[in-house]
PDB file of N, CA and C in Angstrom:
ATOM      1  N   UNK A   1     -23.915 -19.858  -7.427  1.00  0.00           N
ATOM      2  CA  UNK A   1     -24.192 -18.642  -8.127  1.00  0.00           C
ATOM      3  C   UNK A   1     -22.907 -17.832  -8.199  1.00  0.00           C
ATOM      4  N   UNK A   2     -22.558 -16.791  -9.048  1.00  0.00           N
ATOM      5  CA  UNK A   2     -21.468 -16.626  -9.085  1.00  0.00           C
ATOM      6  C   UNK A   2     -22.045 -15.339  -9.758  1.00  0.00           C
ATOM      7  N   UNK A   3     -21.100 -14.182  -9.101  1.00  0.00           N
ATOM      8  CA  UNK A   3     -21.795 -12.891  -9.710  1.00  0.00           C
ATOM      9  C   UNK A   3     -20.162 -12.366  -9.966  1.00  0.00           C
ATOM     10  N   UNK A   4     -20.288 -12.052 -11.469  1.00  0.00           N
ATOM     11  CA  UNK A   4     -18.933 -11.074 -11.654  1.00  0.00           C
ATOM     12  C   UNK A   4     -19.624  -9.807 -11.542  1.00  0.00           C
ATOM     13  N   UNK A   5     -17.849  -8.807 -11.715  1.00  0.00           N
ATOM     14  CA  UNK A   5     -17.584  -7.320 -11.749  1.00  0.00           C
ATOM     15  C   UNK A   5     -17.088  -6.879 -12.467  1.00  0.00           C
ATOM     16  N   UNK A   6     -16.975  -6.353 -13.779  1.00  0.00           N
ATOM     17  CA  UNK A   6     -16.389  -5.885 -14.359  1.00  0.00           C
ATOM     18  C   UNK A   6     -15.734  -4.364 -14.471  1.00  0.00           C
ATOM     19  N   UNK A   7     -14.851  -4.020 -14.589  1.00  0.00           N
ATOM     20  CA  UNK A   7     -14.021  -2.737 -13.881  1.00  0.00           C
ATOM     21  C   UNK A   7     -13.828  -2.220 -15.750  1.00  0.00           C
ATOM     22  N   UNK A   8     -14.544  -1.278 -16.307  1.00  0.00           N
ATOM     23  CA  UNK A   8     -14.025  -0.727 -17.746  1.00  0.00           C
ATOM     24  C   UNK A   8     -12.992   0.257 -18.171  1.00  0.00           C
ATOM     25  N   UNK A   9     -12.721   1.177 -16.695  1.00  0.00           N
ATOM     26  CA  UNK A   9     -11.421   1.817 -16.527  1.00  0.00           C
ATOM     27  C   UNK A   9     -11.544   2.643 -15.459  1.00  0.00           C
ATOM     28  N   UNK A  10      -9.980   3.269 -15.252  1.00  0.00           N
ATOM     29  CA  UNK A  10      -9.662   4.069 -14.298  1.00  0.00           C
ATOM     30  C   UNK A  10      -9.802   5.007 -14.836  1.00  0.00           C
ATOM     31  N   UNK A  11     -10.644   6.216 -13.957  1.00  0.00           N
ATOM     32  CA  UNK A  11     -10.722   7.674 -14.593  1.00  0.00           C
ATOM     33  C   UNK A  11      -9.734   8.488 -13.933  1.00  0.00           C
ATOM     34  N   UNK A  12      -9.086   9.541 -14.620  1.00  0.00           N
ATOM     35  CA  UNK A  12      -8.494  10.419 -14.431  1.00  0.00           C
ATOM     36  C   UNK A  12      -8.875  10.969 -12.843  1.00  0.00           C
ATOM     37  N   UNK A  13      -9.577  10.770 -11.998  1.00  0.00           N
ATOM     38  CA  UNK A  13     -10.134  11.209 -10.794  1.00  0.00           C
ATOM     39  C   UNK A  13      -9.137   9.810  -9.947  1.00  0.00           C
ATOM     40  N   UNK A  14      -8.814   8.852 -10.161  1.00  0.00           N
ATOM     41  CA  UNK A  14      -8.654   7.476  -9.091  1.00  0.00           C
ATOM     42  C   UNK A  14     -10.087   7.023  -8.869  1.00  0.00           C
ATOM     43  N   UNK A  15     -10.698   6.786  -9.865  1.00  0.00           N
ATOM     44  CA  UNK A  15     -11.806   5.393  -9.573  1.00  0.00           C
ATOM     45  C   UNK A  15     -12.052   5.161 -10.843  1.00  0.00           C
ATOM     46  N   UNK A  16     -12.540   3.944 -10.229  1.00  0.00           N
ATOM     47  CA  UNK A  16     -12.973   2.824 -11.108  1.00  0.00           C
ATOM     48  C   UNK A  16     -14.624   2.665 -11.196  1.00  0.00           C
ATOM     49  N   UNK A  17     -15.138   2.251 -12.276  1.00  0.00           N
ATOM     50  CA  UNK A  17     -16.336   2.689 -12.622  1.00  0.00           C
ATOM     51  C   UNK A  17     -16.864   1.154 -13.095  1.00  0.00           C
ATOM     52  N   UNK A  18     -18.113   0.869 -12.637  1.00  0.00           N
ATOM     53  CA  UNK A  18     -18.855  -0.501 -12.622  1.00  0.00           C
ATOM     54  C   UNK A  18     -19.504  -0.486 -13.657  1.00  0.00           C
ATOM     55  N   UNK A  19     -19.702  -1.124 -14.640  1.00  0.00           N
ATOM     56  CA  UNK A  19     -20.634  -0.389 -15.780  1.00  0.00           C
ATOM     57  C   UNK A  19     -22.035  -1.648 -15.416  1.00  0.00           C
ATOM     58  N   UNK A  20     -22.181  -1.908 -14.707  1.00  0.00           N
ATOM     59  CA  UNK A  20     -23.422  -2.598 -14.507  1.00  0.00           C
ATOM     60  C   UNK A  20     -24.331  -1.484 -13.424  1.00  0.00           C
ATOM     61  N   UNK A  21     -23.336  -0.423 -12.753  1.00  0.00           N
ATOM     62  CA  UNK A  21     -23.863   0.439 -11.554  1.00  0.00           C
ATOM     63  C   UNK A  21     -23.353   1.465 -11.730  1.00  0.00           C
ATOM     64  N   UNK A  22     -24.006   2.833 -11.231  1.00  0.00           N
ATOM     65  CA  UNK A  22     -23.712   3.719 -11.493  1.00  0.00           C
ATOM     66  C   UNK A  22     -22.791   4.347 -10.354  1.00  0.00           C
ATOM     67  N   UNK A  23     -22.116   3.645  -9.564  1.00  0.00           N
ATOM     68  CA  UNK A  23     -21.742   3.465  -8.307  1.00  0.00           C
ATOM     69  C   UNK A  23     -20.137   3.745  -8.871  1.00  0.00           C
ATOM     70  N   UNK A  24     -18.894   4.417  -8.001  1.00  0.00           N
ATOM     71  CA  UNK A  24     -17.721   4.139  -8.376  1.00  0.00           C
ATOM     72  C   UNK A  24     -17.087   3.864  -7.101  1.00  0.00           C
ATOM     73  N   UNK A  25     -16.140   3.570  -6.635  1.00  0.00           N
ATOM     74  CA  UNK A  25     -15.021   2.609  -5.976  1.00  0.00           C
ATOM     75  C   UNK A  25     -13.606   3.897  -5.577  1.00  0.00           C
ATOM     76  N   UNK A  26     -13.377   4.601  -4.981  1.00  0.00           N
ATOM     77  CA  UNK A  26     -12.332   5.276  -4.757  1.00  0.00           C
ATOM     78  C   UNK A  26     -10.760   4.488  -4.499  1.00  0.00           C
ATOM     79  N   UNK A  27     -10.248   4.985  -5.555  1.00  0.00           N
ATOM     80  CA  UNK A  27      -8.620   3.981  -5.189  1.00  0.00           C
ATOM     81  C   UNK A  27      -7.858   4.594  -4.624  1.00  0.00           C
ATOM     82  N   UNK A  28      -7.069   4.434  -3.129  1.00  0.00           N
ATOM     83  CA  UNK A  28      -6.209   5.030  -2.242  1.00  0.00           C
ATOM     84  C   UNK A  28      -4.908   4.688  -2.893  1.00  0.00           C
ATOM     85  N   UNK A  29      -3.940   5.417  -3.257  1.00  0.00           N
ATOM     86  CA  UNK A  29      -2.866   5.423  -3.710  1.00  0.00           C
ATOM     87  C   UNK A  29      -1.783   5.878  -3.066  1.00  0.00           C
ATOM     88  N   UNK A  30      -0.910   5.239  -2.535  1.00  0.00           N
ATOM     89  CA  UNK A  30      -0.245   6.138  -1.954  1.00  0.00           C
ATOM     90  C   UNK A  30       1.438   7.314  -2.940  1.00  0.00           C
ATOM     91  N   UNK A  31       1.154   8.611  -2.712  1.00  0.00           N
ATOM     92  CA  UNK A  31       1.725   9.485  -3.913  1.00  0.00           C
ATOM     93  C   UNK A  31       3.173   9.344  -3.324  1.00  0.00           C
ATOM     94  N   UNK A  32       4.040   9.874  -4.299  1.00  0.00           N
ATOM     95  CA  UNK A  32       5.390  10.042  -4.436  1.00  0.00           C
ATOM     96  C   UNK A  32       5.744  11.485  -3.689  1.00  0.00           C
ATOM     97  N   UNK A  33       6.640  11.499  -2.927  1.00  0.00           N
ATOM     98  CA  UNK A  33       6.743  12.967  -2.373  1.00  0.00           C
ATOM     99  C   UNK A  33       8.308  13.395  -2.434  1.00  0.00           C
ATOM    100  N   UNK A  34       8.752  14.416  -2.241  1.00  0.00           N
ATOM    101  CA  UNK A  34       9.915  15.087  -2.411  1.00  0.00           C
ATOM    102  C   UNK A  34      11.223  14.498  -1.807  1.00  0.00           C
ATOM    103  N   UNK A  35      11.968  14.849  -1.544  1.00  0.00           N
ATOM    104  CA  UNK A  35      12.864  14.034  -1.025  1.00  0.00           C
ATOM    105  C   UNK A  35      12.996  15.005   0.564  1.00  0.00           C
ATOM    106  N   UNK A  36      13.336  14.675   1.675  1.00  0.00           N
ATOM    107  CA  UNK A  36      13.372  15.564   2.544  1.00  0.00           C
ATOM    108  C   UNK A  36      14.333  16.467   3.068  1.00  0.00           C
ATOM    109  N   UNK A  37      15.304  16.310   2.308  1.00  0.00           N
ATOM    110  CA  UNK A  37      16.434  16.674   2.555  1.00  0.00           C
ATOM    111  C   UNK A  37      16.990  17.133   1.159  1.00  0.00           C
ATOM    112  N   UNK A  38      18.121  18.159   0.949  1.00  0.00           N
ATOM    113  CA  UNK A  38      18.441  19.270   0.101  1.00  0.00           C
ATOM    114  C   UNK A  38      19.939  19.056  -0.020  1.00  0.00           C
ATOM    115  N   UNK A  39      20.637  17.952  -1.112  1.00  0.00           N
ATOM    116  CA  UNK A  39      22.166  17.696  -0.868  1.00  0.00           C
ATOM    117  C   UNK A  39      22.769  18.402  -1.904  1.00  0.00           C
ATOM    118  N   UNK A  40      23.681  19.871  -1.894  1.00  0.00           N
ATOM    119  CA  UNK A  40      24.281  19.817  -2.932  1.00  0.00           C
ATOM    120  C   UNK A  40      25.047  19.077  -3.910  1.00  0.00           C
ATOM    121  N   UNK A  41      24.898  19.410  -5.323  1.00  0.00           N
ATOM    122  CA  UNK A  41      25.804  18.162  -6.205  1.00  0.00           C
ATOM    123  C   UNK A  41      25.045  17.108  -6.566  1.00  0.00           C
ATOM    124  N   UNK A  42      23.638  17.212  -5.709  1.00  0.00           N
ATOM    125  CA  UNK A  42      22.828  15.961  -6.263  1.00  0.00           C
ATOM    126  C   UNK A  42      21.433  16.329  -6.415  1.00  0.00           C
ATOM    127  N   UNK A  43      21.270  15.523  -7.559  1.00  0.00           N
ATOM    128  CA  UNK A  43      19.805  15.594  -7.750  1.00  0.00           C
ATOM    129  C   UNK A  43      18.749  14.198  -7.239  1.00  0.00           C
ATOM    130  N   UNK A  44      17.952  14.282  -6.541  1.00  0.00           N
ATOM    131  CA  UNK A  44      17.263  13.594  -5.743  1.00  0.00           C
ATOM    132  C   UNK A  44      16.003  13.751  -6.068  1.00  0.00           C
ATOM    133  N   UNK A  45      15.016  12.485  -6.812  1.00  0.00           N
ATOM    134  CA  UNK A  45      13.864  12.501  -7.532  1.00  0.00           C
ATOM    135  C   UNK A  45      12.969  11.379  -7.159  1.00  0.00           C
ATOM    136  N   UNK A  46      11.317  11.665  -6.798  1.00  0.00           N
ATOM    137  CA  UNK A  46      10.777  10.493  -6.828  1.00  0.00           C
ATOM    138  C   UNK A  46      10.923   9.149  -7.401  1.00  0.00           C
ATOM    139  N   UNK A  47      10.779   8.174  -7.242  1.00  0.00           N
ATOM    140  CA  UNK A  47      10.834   6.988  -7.921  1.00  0.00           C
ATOM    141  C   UNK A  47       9.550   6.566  -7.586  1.00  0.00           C
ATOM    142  N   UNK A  48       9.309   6.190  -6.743  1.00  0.00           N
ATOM    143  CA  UNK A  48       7.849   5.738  -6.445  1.00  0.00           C
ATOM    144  C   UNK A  48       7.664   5.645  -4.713  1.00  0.00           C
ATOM    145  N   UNK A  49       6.495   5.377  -4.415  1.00  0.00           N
ATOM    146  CA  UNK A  49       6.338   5.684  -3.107  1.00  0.00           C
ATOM    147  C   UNK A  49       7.293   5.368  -2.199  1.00  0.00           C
ATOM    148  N   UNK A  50       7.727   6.083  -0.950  1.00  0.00           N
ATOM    149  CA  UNK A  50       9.181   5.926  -0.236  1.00  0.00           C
ATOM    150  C   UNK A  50      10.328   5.486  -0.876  1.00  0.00           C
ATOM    151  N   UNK A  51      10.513   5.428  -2.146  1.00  0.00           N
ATOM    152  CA  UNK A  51      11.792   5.593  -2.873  1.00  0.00           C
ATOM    153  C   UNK A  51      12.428   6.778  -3.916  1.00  0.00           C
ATOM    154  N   UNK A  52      13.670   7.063  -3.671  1.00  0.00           N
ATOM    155  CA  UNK A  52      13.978   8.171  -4.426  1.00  0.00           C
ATOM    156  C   UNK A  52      15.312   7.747  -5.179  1.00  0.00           C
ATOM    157  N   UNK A  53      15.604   8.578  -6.613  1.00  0.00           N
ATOM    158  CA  UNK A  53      16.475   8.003  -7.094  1.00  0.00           C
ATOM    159  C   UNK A  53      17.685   9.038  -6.928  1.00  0.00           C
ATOM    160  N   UNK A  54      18.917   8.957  -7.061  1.00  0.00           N
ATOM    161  CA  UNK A  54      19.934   9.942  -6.696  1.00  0.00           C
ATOM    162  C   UNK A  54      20.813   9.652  -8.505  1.00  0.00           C
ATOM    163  N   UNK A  55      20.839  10.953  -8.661  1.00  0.00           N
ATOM    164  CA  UNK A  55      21.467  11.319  -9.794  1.00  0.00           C
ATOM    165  C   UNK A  55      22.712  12.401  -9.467  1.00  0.00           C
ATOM    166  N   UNK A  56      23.488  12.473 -10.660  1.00  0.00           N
ATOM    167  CA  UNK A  56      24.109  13.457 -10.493  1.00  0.00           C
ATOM    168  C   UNK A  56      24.595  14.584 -11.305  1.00  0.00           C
ATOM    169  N   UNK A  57      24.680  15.484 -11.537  1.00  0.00           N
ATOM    170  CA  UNK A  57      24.385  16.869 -12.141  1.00  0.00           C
ATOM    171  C   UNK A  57      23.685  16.410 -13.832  1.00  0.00           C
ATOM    172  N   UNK A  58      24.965  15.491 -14.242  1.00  0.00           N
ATOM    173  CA  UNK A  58      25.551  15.519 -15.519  1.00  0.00           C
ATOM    174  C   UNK A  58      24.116  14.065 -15.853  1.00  0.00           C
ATOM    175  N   UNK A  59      23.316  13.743 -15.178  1.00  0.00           N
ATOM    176  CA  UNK A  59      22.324  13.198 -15.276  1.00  0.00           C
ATOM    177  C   UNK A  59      22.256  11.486 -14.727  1.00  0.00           C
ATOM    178  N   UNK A  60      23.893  11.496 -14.455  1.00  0.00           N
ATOM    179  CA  UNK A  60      24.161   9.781 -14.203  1.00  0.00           C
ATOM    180  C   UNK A  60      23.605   9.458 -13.283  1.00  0.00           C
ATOM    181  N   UNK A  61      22.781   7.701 -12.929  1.00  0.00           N
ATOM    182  CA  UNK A  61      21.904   7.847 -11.732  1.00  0.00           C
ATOM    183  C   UNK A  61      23.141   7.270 -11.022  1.00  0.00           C
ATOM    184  N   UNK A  62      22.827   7.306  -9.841  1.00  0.00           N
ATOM    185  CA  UNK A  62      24.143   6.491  -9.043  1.00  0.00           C
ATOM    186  C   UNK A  62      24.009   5.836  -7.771  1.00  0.00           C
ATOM    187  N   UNK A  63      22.251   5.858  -7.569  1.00  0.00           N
ATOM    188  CA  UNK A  63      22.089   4.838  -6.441  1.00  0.00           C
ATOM    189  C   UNK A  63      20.325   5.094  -6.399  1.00  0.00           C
ATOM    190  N   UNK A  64      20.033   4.908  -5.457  1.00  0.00           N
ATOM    191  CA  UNK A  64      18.677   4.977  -4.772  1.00  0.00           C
ATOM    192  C   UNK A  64      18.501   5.296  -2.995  1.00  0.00           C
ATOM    193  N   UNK A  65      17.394   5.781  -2.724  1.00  0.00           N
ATOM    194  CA  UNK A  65      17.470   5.611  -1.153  1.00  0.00           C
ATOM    195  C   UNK A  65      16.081   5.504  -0.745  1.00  0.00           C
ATOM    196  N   UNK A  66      15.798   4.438   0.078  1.00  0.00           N
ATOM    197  CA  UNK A  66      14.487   3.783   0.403  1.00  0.00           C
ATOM    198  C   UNK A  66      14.402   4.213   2.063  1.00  0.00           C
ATOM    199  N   UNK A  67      12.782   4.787   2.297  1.00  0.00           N
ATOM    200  CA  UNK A  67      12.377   4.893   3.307  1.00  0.00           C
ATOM    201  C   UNK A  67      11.848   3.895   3.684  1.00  0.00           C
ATOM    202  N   UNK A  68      11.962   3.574   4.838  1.00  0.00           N
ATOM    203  CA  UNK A  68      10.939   2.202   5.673  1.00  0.00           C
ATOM    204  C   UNK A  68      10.934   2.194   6.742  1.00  0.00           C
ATOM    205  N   UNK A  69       9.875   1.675   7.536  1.00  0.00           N
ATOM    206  CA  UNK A  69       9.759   1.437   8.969  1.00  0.00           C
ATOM    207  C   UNK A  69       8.884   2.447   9.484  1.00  0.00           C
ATOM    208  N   UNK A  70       7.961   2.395  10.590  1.00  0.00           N
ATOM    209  CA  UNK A  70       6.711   3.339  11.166  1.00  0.00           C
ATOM    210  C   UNK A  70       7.508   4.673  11.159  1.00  0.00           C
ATOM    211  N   UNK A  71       6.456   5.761  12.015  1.00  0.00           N
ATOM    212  CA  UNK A  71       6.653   7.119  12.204  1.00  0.00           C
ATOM    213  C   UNK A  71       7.929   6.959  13.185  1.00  0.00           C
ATOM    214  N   UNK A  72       8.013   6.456  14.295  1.00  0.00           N
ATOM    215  CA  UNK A  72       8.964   6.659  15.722  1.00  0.00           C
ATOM    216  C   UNK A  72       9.701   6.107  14.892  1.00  0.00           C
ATOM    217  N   UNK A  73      10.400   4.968  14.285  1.00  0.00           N
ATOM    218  CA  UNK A  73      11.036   4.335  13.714  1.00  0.00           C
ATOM    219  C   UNK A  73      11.854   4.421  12.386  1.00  0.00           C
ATOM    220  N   UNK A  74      11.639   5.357  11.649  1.00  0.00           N
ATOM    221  CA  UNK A  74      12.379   5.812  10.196  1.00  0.00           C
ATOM    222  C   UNK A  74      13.532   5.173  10.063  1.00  0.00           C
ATOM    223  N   UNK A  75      13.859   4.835   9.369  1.00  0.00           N
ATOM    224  CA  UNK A  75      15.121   4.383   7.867  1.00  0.00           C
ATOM    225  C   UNK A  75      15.457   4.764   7.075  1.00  0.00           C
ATOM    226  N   UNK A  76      16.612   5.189   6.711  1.00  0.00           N
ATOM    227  CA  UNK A  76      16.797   5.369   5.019  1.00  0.00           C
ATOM    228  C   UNK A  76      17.432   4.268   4.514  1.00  0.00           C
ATOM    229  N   UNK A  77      17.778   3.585   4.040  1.00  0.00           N
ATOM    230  CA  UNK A  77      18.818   2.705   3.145  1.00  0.00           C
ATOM    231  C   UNK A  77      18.651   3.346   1.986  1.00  0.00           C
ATOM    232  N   UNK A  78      20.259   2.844   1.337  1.00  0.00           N
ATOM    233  CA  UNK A  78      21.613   3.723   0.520  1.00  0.00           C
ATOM    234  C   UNK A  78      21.485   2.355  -0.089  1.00  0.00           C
ATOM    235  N   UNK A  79      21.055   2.341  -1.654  1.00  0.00           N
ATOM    236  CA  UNK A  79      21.824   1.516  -2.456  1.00  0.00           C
ATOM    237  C   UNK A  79      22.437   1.751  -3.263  1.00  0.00           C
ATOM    238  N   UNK A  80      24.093   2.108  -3.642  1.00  0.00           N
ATOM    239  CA  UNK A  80      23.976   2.102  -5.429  1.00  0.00           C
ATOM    240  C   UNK A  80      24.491   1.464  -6.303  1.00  0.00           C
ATOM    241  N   UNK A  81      23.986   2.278  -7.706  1.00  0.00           N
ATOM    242  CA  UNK A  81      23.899   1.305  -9.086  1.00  0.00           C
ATOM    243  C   UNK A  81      24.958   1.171  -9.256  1.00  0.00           C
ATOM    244  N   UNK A  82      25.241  -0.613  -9.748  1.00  0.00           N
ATOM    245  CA  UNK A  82      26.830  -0.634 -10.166  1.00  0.00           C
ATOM    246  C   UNK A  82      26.776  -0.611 -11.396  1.00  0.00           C
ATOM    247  N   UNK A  83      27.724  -0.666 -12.227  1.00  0.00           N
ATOM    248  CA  UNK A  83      28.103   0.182 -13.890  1.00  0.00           C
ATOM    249  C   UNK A  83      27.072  -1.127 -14.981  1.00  0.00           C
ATOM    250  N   UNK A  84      26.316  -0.388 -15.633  1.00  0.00           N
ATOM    251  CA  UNK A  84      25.456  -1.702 -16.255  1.00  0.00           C
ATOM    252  C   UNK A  84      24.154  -1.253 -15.826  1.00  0.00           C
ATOM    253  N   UNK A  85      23.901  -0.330 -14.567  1.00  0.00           N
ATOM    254  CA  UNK A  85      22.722  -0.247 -13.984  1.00  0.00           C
ATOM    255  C   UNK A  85      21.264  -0.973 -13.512  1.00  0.00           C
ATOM    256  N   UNK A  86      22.029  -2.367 -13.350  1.00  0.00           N
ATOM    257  CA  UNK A  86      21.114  -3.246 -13.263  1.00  0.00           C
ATOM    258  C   UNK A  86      20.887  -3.654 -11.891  1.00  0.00           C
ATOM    259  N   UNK A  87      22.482  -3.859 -11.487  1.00  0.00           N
ATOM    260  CA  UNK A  87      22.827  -4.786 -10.052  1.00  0.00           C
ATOM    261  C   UNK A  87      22.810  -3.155  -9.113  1.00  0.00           C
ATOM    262  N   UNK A  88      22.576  -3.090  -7.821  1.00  0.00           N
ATOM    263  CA  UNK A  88      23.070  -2.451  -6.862  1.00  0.00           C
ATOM    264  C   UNK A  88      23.805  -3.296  -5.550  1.00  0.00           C
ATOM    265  N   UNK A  89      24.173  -2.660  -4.588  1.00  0.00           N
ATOM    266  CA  UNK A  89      24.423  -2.915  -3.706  1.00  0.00           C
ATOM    267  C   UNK A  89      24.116  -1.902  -2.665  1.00  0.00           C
ATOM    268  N   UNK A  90      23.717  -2.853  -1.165  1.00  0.00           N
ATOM    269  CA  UNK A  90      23.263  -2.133  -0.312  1.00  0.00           C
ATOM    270  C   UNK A  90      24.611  -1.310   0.767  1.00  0.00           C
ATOM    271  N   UNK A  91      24.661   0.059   0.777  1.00  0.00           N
ATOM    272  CA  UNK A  91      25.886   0.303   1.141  1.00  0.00           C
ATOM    273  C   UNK A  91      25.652   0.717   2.890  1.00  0.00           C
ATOM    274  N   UNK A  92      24.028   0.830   3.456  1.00  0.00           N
ATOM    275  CA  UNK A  92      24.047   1.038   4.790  1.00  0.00           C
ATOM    276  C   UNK A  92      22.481   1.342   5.139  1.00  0.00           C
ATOM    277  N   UNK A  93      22.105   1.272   6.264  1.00  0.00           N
ATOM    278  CA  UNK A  93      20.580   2.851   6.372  1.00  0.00           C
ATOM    279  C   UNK A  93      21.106   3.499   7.838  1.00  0.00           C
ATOM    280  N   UNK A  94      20.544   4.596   7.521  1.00  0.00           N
ATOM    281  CA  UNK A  94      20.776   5.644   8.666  1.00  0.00           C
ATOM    282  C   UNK A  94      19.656   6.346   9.288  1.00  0.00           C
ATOM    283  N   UNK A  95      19.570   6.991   9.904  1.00  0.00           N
ATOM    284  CA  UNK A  95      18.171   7.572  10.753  1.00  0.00           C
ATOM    285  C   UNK A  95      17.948   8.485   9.991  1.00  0.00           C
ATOM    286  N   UNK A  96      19.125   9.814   9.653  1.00  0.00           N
ATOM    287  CA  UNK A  96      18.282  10.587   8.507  1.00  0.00           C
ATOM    288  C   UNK A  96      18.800  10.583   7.404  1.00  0.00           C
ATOM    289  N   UNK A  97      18.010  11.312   6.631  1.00  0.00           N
ATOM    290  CA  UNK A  97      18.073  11.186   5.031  1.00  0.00           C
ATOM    291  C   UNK A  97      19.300  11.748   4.511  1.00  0.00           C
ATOM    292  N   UNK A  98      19.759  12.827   5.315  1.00  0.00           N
ATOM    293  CA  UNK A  98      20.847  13.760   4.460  1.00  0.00           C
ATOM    294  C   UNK A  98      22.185  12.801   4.597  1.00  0.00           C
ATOM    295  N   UNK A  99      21.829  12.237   6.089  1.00  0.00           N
ATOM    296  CA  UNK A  99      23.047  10.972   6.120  1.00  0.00           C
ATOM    297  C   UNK A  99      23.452  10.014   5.237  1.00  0.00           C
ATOM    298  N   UNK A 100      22.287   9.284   4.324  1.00  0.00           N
ATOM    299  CA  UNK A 100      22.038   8.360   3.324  1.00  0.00           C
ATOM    300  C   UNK A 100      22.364   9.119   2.055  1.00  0.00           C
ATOM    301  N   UNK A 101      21.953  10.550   1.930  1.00  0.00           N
ATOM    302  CA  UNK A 101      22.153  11.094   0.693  1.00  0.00           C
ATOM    303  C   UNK A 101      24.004  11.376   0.440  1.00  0.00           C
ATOM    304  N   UNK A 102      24.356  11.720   1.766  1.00  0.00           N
ATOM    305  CA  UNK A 102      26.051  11.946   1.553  1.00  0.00           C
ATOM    306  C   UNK A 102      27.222  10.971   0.811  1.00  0.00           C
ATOM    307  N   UNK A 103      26.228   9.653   1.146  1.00  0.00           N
ATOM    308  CA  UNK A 103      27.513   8.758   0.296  1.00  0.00           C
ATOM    309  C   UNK A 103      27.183   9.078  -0.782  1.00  0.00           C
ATOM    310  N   UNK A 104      26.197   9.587  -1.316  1.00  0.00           N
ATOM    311  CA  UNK A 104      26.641   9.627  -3.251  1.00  0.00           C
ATOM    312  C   UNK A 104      27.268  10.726  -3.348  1.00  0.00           C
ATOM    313  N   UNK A 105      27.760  11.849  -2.519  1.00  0.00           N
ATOM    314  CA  UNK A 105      28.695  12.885  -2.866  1.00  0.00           C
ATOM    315  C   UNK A 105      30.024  12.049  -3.208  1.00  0.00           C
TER     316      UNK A 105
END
């Protein structure tokens, strides 16, 4: 026996709606948040969850910086974009953020 589910869309709320049931499904997402740290000369913008992108005034991006690892444990890693904006390279991670944000000064 084989019972499908069909999913007809995501509503503006985060769920998904069964159209065989009047039942909906809550989707946990995890959101994009600020950057934690405040570097002059740079602009520092969500990218997507624990990643942020590093720009600079005049709008050029010029790297990224990724959070990872539990609560006791934090990371930042420093990558940036080389010219072409395709390739990066990983230039370090540090414990805090403003540390990771300084190499793009």
């Amino acid at each position: 026996m084989t019972v499908g589910l069909r999913i007809v869309a995501d509503t503006p709320q985060g769920r998904l709606h069964d159209e065989r049931h009047d039942m909906s499904t809550a989707v946990l997402a995890r959101t994009r948040v600020p950057f934690p740290a405040v570097v002059p000369g740079l602009t520092i913008s969500p990218a997507a969850p624990d990643l942020w992108r590093v720009s600079r005034a005049s709008g050029a991006v010029v790297g990224h910086i990724e959070r990872h690892g539990g609560d006791d444990r934090v990371r930042y890693r420093a990558r940036r974009v080389l010219p072409g904006g395709i390739r990066s390279i990983e230039l370090g991670e540090f414990w805090s953020p403003r540390e990771a944000a300084e190499l793009f000064r």
